[in-house]
PDB file of N, CA and C in Angstrom:
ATOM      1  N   UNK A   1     -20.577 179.124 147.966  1.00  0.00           N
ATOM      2  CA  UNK A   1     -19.593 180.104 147.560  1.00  0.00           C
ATOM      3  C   UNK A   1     -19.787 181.416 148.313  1.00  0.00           C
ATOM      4  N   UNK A   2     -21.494 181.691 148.454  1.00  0.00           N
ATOM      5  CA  UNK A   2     -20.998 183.055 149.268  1.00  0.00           C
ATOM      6  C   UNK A   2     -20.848 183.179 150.501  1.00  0.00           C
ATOM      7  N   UNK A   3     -20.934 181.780 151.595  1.00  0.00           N
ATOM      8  CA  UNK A   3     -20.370 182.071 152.789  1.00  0.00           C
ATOM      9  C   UNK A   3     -18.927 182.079 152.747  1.00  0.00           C
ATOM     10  N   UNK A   4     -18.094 181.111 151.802  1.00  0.00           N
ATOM     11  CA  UNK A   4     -16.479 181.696 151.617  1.00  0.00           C
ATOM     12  C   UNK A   4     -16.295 182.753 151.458  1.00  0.00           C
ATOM     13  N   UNK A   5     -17.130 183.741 150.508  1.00  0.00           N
ATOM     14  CA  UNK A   5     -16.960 185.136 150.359  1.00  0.00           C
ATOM     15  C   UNK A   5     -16.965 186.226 151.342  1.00  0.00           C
ATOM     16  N   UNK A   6     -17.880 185.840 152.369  1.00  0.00           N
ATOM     17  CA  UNK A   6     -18.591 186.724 153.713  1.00  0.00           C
ATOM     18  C   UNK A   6     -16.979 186.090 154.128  1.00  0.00           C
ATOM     19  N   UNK A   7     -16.658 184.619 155.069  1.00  0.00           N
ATOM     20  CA  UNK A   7     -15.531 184.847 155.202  1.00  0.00           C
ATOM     21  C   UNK A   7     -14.334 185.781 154.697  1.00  0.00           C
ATOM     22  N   UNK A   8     -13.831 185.495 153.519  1.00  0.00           N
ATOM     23  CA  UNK A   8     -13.042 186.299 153.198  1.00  0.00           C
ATOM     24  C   UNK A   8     -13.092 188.103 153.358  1.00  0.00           C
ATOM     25  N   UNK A   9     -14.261 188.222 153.335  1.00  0.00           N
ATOM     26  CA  UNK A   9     -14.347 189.855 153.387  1.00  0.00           C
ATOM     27  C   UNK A   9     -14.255 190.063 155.293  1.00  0.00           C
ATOM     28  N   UNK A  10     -14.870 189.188 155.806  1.00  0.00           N
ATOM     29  CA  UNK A  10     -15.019 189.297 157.354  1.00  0.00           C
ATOM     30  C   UNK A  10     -13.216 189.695 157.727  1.00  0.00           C
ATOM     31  N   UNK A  11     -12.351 188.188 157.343  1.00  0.00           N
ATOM     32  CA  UNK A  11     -11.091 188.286 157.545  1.00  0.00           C
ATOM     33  C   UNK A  11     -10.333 189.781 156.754  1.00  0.00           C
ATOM     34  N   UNK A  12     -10.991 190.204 155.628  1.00  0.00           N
ATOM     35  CA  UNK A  12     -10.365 191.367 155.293  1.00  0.00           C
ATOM     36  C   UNK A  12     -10.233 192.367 155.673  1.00  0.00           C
ATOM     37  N   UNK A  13     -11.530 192.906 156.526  1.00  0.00           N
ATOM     38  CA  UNK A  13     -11.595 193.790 157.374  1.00  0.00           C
ATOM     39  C   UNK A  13     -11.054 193.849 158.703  1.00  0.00           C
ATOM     40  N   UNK A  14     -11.358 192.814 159.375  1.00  0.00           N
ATOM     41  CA  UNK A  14     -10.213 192.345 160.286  1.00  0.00           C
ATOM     42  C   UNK A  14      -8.482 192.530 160.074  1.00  0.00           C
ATOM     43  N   UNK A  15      -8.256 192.172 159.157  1.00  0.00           N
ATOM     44  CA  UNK A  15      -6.877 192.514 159.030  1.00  0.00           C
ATOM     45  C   UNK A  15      -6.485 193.617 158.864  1.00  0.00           C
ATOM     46  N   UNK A  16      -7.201 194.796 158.871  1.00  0.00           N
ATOM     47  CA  UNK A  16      -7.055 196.200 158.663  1.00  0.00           C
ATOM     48  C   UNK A  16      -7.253 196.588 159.980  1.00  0.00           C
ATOM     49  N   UNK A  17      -8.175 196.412 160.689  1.00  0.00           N
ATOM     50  CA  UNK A  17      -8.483 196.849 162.389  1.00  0.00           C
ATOM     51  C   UNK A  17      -6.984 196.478 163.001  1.00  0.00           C
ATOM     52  N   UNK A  18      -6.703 195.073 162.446  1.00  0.00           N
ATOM     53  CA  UNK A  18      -5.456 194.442 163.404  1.00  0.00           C
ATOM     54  C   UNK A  18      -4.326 195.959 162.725  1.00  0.00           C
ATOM     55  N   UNK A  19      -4.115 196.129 161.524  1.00  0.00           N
ATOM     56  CA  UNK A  19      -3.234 196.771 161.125  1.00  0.00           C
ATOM     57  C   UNK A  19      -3.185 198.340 161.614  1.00  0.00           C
ATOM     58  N   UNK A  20      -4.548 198.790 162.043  1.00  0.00           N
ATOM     59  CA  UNK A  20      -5.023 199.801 162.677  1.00  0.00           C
ATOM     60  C   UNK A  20      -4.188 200.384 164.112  1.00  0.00           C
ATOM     61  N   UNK A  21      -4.464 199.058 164.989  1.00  0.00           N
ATOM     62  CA  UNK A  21      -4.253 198.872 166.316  1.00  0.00           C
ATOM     63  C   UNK A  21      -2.788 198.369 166.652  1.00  0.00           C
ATOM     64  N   UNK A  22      -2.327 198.304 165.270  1.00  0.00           N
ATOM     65  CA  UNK A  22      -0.633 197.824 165.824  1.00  0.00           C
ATOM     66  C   UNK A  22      -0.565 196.563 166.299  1.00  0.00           C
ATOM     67  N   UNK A  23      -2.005 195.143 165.861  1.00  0.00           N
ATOM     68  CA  UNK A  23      -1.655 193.626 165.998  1.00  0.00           C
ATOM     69  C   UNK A  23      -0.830 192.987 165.284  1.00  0.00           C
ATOM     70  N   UNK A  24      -0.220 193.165 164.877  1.00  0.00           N
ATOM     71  CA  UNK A  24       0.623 192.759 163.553  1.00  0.00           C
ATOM     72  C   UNK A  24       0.429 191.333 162.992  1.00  0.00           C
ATOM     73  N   UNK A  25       0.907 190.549 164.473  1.00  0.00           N
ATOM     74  CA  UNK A  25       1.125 189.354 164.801  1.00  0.00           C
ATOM     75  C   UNK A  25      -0.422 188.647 164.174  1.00  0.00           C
ATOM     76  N   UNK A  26      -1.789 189.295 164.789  1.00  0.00           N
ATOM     77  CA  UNK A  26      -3.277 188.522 164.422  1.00  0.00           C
ATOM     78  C   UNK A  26      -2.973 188.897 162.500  1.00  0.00           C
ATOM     79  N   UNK A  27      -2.673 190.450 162.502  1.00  0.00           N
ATOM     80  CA  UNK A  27      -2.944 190.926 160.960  1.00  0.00           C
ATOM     81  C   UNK A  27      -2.169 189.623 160.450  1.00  0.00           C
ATOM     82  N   UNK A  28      -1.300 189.372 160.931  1.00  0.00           N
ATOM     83  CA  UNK A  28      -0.457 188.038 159.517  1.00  0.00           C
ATOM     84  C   UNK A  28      -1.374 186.765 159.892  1.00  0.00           C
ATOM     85  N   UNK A  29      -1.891 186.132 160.857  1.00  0.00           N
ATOM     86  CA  UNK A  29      -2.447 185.210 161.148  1.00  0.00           C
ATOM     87  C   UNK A  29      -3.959 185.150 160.327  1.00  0.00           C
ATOM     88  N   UNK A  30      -4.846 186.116 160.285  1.00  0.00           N
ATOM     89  CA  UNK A  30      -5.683 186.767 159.827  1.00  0.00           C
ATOM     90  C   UNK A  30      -5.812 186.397 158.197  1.00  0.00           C
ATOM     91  N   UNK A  31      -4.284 187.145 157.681  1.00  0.00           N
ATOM     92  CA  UNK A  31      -4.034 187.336 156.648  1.00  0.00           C
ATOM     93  C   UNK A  31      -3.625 185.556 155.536  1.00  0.00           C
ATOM     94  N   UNK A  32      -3.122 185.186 156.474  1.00  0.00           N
ATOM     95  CA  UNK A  32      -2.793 183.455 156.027  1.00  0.00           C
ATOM     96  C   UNK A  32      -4.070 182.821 155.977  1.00  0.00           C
ATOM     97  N   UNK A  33      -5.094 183.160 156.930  1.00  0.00           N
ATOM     98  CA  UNK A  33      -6.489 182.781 156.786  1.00  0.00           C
ATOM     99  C   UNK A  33      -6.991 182.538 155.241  1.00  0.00           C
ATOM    100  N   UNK A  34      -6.842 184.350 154.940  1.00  0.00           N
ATOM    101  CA  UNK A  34      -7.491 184.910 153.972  1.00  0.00           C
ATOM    102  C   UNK A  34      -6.422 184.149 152.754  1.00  0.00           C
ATOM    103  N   UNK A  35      -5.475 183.858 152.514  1.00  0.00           N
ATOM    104  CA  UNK A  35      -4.790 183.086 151.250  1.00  0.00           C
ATOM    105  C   UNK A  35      -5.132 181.624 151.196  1.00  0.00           C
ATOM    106  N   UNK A  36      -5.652 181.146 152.421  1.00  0.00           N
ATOM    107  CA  UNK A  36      -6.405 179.607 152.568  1.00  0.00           C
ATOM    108  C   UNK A  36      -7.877 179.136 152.108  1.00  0.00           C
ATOM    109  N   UNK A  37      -8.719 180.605 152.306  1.00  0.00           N
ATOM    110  CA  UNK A  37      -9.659 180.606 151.365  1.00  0.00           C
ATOM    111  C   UNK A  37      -9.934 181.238 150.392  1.00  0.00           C
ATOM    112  N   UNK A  38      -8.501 181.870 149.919  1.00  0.00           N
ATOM    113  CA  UNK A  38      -8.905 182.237 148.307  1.00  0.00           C
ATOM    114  C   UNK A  38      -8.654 181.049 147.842  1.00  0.00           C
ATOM    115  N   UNK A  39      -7.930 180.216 148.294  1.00  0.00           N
ATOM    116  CA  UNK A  39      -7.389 178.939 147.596  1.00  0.00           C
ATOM    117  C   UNK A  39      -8.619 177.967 146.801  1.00  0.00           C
ATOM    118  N   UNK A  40     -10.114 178.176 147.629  1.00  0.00           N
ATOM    119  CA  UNK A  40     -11.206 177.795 147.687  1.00  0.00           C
ATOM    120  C   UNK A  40     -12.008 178.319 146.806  1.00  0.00           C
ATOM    121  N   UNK A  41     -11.764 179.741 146.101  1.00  0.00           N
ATOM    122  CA  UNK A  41     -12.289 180.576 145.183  1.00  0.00           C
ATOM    123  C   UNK A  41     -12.673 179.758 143.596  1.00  0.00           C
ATOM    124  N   UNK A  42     -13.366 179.986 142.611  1.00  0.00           N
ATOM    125  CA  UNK A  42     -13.168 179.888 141.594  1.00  0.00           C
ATOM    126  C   UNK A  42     -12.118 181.027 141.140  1.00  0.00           C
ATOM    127  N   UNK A  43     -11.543 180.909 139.646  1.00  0.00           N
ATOM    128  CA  UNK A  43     -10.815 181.698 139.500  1.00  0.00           C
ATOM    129  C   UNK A  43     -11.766 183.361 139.706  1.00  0.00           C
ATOM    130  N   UNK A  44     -11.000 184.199 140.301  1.00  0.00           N
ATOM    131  CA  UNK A  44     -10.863 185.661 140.727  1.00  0.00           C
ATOM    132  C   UNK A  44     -10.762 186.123 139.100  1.00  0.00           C
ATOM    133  N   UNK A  45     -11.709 187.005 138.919  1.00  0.00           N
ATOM    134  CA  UNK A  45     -11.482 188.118 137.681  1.00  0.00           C
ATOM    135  C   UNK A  45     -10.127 189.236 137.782  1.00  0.00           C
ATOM    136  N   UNK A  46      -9.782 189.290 137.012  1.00  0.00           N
ATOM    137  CA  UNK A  46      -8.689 190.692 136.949  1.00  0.00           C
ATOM    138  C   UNK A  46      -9.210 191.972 136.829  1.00  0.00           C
ATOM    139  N   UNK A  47      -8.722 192.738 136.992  1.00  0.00           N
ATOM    140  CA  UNK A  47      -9.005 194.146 136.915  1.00  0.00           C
ATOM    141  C   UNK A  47      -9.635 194.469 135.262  1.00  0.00           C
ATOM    142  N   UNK A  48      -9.051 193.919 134.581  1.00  0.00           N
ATOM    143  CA  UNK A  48      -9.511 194.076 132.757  1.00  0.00           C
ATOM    144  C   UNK A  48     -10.635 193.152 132.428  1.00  0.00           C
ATOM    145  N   UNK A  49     -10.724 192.164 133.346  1.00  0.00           N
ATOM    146  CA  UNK A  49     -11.813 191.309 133.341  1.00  0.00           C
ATOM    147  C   UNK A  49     -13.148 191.880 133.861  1.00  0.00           C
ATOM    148  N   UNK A  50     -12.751 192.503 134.953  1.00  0.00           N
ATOM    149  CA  UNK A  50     -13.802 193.187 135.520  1.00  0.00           C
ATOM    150  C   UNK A  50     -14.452 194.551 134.848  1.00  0.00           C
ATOM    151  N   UNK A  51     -13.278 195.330 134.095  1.00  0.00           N
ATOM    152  CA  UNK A  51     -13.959 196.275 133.367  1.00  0.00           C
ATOM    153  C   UNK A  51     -14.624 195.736 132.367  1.00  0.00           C
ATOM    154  N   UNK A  52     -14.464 194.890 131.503  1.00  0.00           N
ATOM    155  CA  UNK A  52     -15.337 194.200 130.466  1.00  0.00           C
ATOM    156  C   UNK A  52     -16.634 193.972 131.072  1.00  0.00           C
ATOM    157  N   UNK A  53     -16.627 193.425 131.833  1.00  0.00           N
ATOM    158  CA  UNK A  53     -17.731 192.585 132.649  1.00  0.00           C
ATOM    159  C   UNK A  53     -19.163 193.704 133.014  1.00  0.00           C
ATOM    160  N   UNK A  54     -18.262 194.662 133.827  1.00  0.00           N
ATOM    161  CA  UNK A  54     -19.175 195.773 134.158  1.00  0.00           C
ATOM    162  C   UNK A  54     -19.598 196.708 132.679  1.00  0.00           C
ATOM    163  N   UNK A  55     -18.942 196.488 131.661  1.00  0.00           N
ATOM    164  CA  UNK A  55     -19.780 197.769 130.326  1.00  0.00           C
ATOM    165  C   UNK A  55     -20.600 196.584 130.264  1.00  0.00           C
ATOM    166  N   UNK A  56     -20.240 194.880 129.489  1.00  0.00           N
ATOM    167  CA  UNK A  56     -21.313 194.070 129.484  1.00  0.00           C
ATOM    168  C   UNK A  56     -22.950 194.355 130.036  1.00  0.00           C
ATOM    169  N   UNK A  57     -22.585 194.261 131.475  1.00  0.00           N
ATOM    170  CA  UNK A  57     -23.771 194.228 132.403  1.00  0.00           C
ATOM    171  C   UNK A  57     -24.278 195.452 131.951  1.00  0.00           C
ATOM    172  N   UNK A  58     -23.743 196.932 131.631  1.00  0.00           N
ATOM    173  CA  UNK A  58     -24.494 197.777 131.522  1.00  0.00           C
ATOM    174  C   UNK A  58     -24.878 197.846 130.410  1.00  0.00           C
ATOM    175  N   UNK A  59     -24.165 197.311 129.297  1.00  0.00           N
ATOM    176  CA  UNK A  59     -25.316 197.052 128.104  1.00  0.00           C
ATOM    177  C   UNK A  59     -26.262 196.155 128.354  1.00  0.00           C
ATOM    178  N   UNK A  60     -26.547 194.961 128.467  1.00  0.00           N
ATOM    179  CA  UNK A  60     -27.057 193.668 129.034  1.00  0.00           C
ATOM    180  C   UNK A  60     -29.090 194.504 129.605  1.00  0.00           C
ATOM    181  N   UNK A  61     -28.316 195.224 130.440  1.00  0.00           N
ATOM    182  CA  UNK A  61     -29.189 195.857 131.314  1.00  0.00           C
ATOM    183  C   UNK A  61     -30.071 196.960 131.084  1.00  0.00           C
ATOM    184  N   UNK A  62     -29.231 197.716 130.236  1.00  0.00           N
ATOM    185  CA  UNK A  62     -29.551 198.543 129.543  1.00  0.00           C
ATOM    186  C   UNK A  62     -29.636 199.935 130.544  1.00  0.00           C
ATOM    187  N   UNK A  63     -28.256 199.899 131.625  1.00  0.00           N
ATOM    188  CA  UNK A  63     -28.406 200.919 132.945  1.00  0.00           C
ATOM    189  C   UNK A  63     -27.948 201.824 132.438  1.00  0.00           C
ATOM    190  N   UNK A  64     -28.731 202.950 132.383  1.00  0.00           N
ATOM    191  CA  UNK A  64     -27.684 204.309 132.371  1.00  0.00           C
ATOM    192  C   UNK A  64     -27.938 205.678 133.378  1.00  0.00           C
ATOM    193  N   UNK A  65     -29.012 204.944 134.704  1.00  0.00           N
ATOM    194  CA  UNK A  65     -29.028 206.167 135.786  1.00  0.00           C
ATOM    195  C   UNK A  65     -28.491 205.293 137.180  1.00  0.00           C
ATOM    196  N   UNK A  66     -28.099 206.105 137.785  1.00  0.00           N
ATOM    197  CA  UNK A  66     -27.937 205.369 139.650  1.00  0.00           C
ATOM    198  C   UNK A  66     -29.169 204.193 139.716  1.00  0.00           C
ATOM    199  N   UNK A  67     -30.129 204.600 139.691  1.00  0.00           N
ATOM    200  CA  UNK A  67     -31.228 203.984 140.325  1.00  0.00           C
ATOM    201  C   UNK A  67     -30.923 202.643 139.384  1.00  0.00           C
ATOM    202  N   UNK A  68     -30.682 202.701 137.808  1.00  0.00           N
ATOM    203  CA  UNK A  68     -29.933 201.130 137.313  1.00  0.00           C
ATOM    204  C   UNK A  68     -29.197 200.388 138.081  1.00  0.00           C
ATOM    205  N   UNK A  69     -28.689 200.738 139.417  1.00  0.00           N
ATOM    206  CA  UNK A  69     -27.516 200.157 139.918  1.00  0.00           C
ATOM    207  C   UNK A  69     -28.250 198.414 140.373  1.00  0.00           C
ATOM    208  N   UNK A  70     -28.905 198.085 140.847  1.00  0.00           N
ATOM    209  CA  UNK A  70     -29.785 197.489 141.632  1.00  0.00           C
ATOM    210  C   UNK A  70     -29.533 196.325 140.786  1.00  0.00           C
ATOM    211  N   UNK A  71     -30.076 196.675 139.123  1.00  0.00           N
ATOM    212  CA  UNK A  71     -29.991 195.430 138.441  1.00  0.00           C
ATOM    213  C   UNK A  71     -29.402 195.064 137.335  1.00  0.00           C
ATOM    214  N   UNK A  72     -28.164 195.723 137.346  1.00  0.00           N
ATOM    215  CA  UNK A  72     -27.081 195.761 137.087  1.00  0.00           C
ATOM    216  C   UNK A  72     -25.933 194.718 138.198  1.00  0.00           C
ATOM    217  N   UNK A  73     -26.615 194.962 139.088  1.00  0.00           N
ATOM    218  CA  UNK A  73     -25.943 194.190 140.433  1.00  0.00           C
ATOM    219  C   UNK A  73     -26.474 192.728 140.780  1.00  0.00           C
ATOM    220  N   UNK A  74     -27.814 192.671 140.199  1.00  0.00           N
ATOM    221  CA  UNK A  74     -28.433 191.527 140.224  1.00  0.00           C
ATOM    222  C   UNK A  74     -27.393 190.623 138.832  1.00  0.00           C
ATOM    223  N   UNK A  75     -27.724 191.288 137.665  1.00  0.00           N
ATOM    224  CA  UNK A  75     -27.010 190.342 136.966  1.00  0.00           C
ATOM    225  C   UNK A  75     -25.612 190.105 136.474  1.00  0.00           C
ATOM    226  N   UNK A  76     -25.006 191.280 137.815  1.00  0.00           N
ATOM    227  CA  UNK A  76     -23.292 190.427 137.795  1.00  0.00           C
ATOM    228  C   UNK A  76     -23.634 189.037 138.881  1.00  0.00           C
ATOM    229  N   UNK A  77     -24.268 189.585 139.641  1.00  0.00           N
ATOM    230  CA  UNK A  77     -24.157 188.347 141.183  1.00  0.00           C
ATOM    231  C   UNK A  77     -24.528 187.036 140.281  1.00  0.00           C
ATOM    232  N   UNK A  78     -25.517 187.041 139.341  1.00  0.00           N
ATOM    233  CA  UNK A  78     -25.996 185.787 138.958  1.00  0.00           C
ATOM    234  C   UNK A  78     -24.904 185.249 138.012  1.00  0.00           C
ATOM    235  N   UNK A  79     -24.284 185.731 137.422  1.00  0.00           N
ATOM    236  CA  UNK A  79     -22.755 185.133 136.481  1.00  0.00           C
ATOM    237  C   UNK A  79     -21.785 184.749 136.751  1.00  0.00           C
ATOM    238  N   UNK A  80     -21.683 186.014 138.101  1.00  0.00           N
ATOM    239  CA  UNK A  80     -20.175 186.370 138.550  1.00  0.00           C
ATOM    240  C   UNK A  80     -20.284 186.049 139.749  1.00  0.00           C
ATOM    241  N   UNK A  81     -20.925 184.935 140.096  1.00  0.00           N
ATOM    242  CA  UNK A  81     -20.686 184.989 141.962  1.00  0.00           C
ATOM    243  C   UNK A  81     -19.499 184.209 142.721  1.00  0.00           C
ATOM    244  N   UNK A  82     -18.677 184.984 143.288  1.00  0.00           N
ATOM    245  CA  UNK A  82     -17.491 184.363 143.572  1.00  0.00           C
ATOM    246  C   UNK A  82     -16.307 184.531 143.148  1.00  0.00           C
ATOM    247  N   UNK A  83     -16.778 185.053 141.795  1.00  0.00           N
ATOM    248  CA  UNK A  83     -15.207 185.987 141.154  1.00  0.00           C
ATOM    249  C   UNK A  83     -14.454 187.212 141.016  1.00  0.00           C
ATOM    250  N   UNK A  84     -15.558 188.221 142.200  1.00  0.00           N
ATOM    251  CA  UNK A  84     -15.049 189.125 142.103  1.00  0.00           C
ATOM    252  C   UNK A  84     -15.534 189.787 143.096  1.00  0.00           C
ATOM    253  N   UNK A  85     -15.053 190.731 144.045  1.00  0.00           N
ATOM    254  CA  UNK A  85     -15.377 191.709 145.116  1.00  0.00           C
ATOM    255  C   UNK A  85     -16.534 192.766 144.909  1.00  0.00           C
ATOM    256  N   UNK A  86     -17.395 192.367 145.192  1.00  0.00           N
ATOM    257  CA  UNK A  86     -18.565 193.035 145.074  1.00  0.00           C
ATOM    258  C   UNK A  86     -18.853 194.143 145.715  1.00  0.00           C
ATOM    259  N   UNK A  87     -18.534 194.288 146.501  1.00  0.00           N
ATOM    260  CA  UNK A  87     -17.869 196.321 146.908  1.00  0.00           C
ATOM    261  C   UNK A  87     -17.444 196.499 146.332  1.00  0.00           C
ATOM    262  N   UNK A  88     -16.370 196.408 145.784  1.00  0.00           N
ATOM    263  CA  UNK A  88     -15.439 197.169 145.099  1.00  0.00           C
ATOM    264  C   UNK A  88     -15.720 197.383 143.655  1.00  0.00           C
ATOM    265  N   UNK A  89     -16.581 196.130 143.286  1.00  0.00           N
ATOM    266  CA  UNK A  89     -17.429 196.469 141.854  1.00  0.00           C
ATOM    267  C   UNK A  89     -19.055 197.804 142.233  1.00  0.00           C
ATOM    268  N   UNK A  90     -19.457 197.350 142.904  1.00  0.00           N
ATOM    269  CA  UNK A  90     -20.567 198.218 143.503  1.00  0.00           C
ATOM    270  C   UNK A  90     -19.576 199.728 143.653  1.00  0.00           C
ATOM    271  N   UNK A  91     -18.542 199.736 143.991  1.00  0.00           N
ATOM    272  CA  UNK A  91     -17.680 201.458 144.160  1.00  0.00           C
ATOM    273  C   UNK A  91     -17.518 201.507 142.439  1.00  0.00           C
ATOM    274  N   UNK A  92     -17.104 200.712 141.713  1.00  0.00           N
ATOM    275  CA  UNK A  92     -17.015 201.201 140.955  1.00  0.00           C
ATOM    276  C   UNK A  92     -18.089 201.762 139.408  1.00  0.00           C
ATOM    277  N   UNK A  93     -18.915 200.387 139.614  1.00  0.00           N
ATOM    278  CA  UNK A  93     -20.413 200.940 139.099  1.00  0.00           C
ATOM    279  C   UNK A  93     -21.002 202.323 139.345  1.00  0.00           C
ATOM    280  N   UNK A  94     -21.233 202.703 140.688  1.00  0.00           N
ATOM    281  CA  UNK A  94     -21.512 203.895 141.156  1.00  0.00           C
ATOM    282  C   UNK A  94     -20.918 205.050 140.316  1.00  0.00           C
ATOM    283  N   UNK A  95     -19.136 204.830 140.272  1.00  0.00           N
ATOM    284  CA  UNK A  95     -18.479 206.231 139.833  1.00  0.00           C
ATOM    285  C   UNK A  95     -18.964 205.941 137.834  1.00  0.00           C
ATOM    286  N   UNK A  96     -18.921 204.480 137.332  1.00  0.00           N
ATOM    287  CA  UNK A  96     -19.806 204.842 136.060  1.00  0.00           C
ATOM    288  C   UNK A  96     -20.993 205.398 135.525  1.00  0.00           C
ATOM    289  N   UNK A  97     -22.295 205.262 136.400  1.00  0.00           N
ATOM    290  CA  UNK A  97     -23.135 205.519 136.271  1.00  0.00           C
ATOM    291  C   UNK A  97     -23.287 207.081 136.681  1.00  0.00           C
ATOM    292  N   UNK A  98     -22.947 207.246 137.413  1.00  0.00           N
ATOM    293  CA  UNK A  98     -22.777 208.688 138.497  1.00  0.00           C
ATOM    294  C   UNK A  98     -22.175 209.652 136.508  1.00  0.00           C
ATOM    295  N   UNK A  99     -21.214 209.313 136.062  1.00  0.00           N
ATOM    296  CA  UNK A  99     -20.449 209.994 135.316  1.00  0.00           C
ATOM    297  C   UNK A  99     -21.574 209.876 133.971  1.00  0.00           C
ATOM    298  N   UNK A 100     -22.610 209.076 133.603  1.00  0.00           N
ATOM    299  CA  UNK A 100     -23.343 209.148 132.496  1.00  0.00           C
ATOM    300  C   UNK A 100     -24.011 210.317 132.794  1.00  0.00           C
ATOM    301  N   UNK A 101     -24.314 210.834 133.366  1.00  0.00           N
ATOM    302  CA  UNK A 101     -25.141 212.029 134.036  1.00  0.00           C
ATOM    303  C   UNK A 101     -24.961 213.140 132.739  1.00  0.00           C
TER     304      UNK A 101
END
């Protein structure tokens, strides 16, 4: 599951450079990639799924400074691997923890 994932994020970024540079043509080619292996995904969490998920982990964990981030991150990856964008959970952990301050 997580070399589909490295794919998918590889092709994601890629499709932004292409969109950058005015490829249009690779960005859609790119982009059909990337809907061929979500196809491959377990189901993807939602946005409401994911906020549940992340207070969970931080109760679970019992994180309430930055430096919690680490294993907080360990025990989404071990539940959640494959269902959800892990940057974008890692951006958003950050702005929770950052705000317990």
């Amino acid at each position: 599951m997580s070399l589909l994932v490295k794919m998918f994020q590889q092709r994601e970024a890629l499709v932004q450079i292409y969109k950058e540079t005015g490829r249009s043509k690779l960005a859609e080619k790119t982009y059909t990639e990337m809907s061929i292996i979500r196809e491959f995904f377990s189901s993807q969490l939602d946005e409401m799924e994911i906020e549940h998920v992340l207070y969970e982990a931080l109760v679970q964990t019992k994180a309430a400074r930055l430096r919690d981030m680490g294993k907080v991150m360990v025990w989404l990856k071990e539940r959640y691997a494959g269902q959800m964008n892990f940057s974008e959970v890692c951006n958003n952990l950050c702005e929770k923890l950052n705000k317990s301050f």
